[in-house]
C-alpha atoms as a PDB file:
ATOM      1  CA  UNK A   1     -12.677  -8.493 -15.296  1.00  0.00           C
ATOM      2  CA  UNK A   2     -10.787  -6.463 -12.356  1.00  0.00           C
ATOM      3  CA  UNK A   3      -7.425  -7.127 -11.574  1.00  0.00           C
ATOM      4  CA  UNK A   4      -6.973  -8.963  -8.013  1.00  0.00           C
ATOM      5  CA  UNK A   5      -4.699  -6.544  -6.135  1.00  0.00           C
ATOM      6  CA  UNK A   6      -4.202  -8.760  -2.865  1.00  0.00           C
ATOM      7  CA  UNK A   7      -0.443  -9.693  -2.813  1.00  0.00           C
ATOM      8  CA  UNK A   8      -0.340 -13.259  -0.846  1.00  0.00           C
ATOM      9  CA  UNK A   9       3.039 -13.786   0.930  1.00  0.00           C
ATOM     10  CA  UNK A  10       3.798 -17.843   0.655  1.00  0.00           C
ATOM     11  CA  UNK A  11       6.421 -18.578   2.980  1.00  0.00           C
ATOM     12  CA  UNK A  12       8.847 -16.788   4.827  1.00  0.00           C
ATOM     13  CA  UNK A  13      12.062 -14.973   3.717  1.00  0.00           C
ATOM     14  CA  UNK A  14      15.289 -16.839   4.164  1.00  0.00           C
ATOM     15  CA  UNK A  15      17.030 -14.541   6.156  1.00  0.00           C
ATOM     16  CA  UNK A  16      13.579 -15.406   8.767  1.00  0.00           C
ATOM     17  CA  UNK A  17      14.132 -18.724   8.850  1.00  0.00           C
ATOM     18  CA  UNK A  18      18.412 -18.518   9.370  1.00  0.00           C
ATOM     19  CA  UNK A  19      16.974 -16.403  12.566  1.00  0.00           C
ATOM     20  CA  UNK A  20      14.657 -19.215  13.609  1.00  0.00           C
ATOM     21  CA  UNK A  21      17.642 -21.557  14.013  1.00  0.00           C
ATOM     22  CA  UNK A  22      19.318 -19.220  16.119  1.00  0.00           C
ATOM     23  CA  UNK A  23      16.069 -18.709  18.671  1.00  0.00           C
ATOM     24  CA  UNK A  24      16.031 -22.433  18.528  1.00  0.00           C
ATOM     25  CA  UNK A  25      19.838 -22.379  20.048  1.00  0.00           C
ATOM     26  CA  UNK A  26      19.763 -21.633  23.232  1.00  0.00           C
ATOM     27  CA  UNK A  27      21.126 -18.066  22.403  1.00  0.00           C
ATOM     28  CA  UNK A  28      20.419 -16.725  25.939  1.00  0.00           C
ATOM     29  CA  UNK A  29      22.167 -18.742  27.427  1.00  0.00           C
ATOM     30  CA  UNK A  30      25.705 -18.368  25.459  1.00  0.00           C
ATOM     31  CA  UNK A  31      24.899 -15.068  26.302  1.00  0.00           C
ATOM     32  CA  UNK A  32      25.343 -14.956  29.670  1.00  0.00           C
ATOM     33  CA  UNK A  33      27.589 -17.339  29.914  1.00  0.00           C
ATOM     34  CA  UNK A  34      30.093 -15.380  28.217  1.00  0.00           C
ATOM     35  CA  UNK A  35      28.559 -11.423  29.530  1.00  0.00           C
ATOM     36  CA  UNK A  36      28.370 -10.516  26.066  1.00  0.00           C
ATOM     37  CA  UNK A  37      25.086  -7.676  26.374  1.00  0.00           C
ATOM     38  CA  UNK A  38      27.317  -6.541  30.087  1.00  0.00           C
ATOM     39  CA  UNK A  39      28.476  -3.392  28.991  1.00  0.00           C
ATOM     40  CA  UNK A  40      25.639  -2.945  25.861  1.00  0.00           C
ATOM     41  CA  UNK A  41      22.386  -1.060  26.530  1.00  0.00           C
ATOM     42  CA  UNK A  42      21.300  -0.439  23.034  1.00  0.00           C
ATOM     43  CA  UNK A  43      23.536  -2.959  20.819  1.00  0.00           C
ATOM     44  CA  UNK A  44      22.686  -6.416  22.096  1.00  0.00           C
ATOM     45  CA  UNK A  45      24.678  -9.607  21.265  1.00  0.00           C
ATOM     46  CA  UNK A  46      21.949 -10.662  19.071  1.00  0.00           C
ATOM     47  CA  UNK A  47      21.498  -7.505  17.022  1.00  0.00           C
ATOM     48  CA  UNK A  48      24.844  -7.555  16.483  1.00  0.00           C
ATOM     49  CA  UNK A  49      24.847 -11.342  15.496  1.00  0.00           C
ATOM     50  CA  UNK A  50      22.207  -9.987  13.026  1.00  0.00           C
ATOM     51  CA  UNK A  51      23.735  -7.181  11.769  1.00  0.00           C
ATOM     52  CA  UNK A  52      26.900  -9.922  10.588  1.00  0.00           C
ATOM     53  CA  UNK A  53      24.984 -11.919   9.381  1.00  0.00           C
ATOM     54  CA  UNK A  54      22.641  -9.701   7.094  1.00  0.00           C
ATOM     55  CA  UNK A  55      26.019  -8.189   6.103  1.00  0.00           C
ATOM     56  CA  UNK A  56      27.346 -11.520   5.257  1.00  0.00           C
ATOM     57  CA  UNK A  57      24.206 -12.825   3.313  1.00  0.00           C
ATOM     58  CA  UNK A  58      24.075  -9.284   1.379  1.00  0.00           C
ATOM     59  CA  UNK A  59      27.680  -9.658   0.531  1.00  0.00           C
ATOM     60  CA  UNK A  60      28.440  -6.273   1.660  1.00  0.00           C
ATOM     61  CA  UNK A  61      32.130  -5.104   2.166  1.00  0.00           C
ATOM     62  CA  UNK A  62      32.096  -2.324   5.240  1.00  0.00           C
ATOM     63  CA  UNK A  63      30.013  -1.364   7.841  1.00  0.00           C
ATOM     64  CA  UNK A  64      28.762   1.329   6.137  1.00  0.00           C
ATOM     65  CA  UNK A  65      26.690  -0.780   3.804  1.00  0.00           C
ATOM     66  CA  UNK A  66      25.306  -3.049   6.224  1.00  0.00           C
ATOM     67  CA  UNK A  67      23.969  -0.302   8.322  1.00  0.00           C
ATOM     68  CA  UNK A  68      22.668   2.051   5.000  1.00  0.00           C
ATOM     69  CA  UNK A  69      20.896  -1.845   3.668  1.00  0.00           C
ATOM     70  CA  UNK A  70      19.295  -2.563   6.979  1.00  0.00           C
ATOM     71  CA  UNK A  71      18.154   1.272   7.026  1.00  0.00           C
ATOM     72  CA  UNK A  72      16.753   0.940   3.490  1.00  0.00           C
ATOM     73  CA  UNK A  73      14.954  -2.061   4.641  1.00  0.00           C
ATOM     74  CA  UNK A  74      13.273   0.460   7.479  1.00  0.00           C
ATOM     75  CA  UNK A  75      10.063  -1.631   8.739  1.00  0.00           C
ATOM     76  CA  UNK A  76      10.457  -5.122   7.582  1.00  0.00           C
ATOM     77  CA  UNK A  77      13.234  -5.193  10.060  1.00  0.00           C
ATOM     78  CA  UNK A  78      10.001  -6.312  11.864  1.00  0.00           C
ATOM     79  CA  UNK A  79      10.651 -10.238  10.429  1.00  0.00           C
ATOM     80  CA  UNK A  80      14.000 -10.236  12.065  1.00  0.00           C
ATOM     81  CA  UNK A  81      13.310  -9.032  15.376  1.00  0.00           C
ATOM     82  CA  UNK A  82      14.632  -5.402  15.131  1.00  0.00           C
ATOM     83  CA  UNK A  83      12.872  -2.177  15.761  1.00  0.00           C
ATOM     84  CA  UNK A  84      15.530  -0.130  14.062  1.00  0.00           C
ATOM     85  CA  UNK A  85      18.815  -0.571  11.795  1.00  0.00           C
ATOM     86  CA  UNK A  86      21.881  -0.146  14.145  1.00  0.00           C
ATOM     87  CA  UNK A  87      23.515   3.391  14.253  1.00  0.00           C
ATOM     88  CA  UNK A  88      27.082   2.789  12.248  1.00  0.00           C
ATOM     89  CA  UNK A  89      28.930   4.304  15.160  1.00  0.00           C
ATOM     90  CA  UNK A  90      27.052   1.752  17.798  1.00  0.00           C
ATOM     91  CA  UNK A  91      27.881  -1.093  15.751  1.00  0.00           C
ATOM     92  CA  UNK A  92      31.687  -0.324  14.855  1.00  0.00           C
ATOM     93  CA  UNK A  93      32.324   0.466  18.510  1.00  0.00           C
ATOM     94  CA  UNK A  94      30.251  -3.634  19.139  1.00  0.00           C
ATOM     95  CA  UNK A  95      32.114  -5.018  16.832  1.00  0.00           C
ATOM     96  CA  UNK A  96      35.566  -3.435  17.819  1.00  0.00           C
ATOM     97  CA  UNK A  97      34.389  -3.479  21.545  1.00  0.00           C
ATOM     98  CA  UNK A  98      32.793  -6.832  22.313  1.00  0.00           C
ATOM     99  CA  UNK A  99      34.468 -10.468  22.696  1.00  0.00           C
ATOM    100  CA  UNK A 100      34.761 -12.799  20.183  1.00  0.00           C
ATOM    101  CA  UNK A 101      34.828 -15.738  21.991  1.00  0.00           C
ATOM    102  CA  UNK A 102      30.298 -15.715  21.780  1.00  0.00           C
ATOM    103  CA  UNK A 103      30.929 -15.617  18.074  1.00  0.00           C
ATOM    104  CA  UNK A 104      33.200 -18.660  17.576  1.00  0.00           C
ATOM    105  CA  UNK A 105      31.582 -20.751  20.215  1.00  0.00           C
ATOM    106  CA  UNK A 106      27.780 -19.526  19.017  1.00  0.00           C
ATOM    107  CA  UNK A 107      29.314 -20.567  14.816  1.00  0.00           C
ATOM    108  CA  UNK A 108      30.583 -24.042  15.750  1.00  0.00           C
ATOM    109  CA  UNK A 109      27.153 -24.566  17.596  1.00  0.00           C
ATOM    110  CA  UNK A 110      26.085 -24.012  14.434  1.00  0.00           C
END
């Protein structure tokens, strides 16, 4: 008798389907109706929607563990969208940086 060693996903993760909802929003364009990515290159409205929201949903208390949790996750950042975890310096200066006013209108879409 050999042990089957093919692992069958069933499903997709949670934090997946949370980012299906917000493709299914028209995300793009809140996003430039409010020139949230106009001074971004690399940290884009919706990574950084992401990035909140994994921190939320991971209950993590600075920015430091969201960035060091998405890190540790290093390729199944593929699910979500995301080539790479955010730099902690990139996503402190978004968060300090960028509007809020894509955030509250993009939650009570919601």
């Amino acid at each position: 008798m050999s042990k089957n060693t093919e692992i069958k996903f069933v499903g997709q993760p949670i934090f997946k389907q949370i980012i299906k909802l917000i493709d299914s929003i028209n995300i793009q364009g809140l996003i430039k109706k409010h020139h949230s990515d106009y001074y971004y290159k690399a940290f884009k409205t919706r990574t950084h929607l992401i990035t909140m929201l994994f921190g939320i949903l991971s209950r993590c208390d600075s920015m430091t563990e969201i960035c060091e949790g998405m890190r540790a996750l290093g390729g199944k950042l593929n699910y979500l969208g995301l080539k790479k975890a955010p730099a902690k310096s990139t996503a402190c200066d978004g968060l300090r940086n960028r509007s809020n006013s894509f955030l509250k209108i993009y939650i009570s879409v919601l």
